[in-house]
C-alpha atoms as a PDB file:
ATOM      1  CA  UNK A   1    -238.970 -79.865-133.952  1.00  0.00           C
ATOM      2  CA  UNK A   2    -237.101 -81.435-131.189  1.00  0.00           C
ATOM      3  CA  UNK A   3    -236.530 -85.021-130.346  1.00  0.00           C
ATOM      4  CA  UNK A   4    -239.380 -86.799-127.771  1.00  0.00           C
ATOM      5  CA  UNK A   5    -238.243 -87.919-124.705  1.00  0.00           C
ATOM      6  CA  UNK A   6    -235.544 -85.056-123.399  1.00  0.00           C
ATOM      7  CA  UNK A   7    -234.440 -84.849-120.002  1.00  0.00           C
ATOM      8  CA  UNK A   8    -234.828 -81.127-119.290  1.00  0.00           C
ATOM      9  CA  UNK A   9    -233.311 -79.926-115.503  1.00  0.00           C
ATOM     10  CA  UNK A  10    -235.317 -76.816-114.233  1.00  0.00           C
ATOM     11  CA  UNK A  11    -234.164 -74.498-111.492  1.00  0.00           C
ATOM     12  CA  UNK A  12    -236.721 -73.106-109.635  1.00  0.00           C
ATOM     13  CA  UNK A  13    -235.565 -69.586-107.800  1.00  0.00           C
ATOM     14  CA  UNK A  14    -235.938 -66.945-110.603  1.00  0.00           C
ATOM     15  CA  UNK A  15    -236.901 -69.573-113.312  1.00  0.00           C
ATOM     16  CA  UNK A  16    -240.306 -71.279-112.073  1.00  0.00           C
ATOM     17  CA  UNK A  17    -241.106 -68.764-109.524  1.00  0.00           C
ATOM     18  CA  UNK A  18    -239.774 -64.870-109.175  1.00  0.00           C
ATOM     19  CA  UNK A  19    -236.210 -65.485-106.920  1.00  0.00           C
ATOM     20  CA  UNK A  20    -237.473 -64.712-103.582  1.00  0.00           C
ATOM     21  CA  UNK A  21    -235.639 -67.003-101.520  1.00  0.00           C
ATOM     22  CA  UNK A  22    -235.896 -68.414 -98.986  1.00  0.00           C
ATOM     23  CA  UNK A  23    -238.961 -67.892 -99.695  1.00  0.00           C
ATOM     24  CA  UNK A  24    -241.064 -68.897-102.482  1.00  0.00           C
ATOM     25  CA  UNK A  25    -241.946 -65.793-105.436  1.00  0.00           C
ATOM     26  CA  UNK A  26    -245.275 -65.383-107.704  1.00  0.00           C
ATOM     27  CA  UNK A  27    -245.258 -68.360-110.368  1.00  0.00           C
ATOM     28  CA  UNK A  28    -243.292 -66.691-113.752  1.00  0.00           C
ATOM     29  CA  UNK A  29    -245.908 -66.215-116.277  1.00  0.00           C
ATOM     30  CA  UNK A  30    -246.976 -69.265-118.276  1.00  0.00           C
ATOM     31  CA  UNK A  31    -244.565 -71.696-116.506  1.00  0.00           C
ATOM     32  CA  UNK A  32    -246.902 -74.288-115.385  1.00  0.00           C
ATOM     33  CA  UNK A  33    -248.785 -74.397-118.865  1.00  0.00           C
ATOM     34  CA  UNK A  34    -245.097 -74.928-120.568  1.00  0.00           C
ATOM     35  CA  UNK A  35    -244.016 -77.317-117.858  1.00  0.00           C
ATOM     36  CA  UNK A  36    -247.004 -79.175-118.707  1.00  0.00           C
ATOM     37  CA  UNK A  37    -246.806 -79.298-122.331  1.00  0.00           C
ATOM     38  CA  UNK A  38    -243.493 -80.233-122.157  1.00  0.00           C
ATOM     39  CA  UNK A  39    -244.375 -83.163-119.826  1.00  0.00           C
ATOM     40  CA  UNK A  40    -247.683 -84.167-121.984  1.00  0.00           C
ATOM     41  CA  UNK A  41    -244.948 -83.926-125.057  1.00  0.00           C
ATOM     42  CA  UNK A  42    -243.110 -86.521-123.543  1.00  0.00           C
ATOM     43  CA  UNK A  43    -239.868 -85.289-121.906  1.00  0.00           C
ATOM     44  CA  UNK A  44    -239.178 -85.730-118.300  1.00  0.00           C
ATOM     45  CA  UNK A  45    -238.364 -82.787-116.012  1.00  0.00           C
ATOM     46  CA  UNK A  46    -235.737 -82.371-113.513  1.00  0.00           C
ATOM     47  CA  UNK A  47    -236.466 -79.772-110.780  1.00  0.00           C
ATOM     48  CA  UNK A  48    -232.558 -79.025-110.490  1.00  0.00           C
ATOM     49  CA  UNK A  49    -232.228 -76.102-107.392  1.00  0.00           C
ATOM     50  CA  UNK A  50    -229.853 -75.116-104.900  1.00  0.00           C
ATOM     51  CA  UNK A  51    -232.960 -75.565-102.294  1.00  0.00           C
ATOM     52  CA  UNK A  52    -232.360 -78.563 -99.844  1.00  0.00           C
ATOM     53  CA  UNK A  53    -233.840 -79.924 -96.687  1.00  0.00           C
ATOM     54  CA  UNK A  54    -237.189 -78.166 -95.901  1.00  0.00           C
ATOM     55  CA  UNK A  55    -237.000 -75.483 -98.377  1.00  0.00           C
ATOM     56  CA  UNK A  56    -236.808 -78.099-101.342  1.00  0.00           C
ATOM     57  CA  UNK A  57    -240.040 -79.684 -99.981  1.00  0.00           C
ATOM     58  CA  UNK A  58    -241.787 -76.839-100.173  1.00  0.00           C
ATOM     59  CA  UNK A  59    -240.732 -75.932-103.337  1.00  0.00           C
ATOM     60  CA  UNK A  60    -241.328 -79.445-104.926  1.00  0.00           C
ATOM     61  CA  UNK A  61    -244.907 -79.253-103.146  1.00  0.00           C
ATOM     62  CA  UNK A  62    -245.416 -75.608-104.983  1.00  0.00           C
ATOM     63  CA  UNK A  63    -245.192 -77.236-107.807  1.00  0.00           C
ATOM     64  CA  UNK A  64    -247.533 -80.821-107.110  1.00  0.00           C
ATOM     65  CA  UNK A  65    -250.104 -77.482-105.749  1.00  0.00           C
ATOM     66  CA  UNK A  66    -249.652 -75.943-109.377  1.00  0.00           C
ATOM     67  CA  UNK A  67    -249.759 -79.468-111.146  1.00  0.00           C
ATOM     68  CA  UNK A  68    -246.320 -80.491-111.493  1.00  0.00           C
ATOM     69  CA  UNK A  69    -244.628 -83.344-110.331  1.00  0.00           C
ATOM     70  CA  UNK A  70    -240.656 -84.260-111.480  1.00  0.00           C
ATOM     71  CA  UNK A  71    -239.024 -86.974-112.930  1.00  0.00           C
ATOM     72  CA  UNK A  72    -236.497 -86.700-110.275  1.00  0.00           C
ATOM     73  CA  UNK A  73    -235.277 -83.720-107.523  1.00  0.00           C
ATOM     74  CA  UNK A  74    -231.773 -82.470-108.009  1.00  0.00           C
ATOM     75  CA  UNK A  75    -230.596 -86.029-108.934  1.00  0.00           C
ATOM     76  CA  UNK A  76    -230.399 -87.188-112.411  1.00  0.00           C
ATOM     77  CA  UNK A  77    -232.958 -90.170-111.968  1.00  0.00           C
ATOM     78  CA  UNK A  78    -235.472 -91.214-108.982  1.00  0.00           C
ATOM     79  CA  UNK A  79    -233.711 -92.719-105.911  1.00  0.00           C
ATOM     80  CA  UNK A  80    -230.263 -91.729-107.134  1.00  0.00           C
ATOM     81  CA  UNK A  81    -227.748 -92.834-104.743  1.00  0.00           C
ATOM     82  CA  UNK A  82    -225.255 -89.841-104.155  1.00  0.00           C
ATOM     83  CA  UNK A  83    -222.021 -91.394-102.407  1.00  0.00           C
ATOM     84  CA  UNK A  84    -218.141 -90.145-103.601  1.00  0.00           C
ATOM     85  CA  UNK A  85    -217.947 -91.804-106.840  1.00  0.00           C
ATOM     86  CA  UNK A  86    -220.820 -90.015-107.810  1.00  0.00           C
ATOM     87  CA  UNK A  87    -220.867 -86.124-109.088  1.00  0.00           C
ATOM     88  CA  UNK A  88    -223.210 -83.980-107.943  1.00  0.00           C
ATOM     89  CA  UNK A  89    -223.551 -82.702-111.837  1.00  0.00           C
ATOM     90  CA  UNK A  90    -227.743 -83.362-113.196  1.00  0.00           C
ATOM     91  CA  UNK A  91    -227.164 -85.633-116.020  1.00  0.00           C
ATOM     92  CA  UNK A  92    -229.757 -83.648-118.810  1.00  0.00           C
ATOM     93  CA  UNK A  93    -230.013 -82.691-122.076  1.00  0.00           C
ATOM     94  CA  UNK A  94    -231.543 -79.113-121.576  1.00  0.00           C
ATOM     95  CA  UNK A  95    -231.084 -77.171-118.903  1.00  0.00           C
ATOM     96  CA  UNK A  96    -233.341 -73.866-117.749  1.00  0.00           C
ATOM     97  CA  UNK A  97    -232.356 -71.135-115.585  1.00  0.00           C
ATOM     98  CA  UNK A  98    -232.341 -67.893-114.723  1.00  0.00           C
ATOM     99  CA  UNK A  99    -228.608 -67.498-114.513  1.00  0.00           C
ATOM    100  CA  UNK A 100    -227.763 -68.221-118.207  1.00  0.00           C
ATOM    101  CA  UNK A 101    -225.759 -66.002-120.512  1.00  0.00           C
ATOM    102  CA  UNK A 102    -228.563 -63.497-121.029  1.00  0.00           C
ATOM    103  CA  UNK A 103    -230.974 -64.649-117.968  1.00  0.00           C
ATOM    104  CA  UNK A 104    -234.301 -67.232-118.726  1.00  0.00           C
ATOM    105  CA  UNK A 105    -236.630 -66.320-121.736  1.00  0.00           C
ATOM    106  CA  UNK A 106    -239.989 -66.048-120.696  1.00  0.00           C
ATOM    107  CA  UNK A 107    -242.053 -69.562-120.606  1.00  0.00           C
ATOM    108  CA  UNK A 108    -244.188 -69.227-124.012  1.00  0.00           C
ATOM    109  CA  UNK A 109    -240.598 -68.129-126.059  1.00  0.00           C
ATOM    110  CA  UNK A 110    -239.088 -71.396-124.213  1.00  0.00           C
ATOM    111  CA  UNK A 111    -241.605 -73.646-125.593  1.00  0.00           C
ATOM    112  CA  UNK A 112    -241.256 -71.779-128.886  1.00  0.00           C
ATOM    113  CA  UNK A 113    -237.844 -72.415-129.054  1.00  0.00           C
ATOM    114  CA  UNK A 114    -237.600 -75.993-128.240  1.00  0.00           C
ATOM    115  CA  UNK A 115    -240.662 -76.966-130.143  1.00  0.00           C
ATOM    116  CA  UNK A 116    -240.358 -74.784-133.155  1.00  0.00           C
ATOM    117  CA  UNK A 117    -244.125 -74.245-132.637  1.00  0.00           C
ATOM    118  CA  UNK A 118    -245.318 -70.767-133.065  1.00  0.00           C
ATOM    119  CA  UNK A 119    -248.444 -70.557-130.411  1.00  0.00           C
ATOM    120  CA  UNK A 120    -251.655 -69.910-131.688  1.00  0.00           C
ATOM    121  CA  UNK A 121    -253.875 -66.821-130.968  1.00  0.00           C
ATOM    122  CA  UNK A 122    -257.233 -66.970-131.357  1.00  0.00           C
ATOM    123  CA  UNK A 123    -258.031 -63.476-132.318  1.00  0.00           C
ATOM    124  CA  UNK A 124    -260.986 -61.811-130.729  1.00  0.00           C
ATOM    125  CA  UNK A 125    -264.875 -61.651-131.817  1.00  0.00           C
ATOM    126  CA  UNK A 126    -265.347 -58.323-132.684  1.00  0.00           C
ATOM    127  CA  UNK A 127    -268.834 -57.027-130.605  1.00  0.00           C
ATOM    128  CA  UNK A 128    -271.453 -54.888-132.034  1.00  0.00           C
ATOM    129  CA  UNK A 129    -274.033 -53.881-133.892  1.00  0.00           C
ATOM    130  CA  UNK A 130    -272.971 -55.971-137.091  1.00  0.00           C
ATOM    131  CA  UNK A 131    -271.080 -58.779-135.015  1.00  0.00           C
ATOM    132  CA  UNK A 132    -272.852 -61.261-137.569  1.00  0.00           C
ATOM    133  CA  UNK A 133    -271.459 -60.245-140.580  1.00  0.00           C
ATOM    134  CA  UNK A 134    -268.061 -61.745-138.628  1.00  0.00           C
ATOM    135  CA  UNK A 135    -269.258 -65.326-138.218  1.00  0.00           C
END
């Protein structure tokens, strides 16, 4: 299982939502649920996007509509002061996005692999004439 308390930097184009920039694409399936989980787990999330000016604000207010808010906005803490000295590199331990070797898994497999959790399933009631004999 993986260490509490990860910094994880998410993009958002192609990784939270389809890439339809500028605009913003249909949510990827399952991301908010993950991005939730891994929040509620304890790690802190870094939305971490080429988006700037008005098109990061609404893309960080997609996400506050859908339940997330970030640790921090393409910075490596709150309030980060960019100035010379400073690189423009996310400091994080995990990074997600859609332009890795081999693109983004989709959100449940994420979880999966940095939780070593396989998800549960419920499997469904069978209906019927002798739906009792299931209980």
């Amino acid at each position: 299982m993986m260490k509490k308390g990860l910094i994880i930097a998410v993009d958002f184009d192609g990784t939270i939502v389809e890439d339809k920039y500028p605009g913003i694409g249909k949510p990827r399936l399952f991301v908010f649920e993950t991005l939730k989980r891994l929040q509620h787990d304890g790690h802190r999330l870094i939305l971490w996007t080429y988006r700037s000016g008005e098109k990061l604000d609404e893309a960080v207010n997609f996400c506050k509509e859908n339940g997330i808010s970030f640790y921090a906005v393409n910075e490596s803490y709150p309030n980060e002061e960019l100035t010379a000295t400073v690189s423009r590199k996310i400091n994080a331990d995990i990074f997600i996005d859609d332009r890795n070797i081999g693109g983004v898994y989709g959100w449940g497999e994420v979880y999966q692999k940095l939780t070593n959790e396989t998800p549960t399933i419920p499997k469904p009631k069978k209906k019927g004439l002798f739906s009792f004999l299931n209980k």
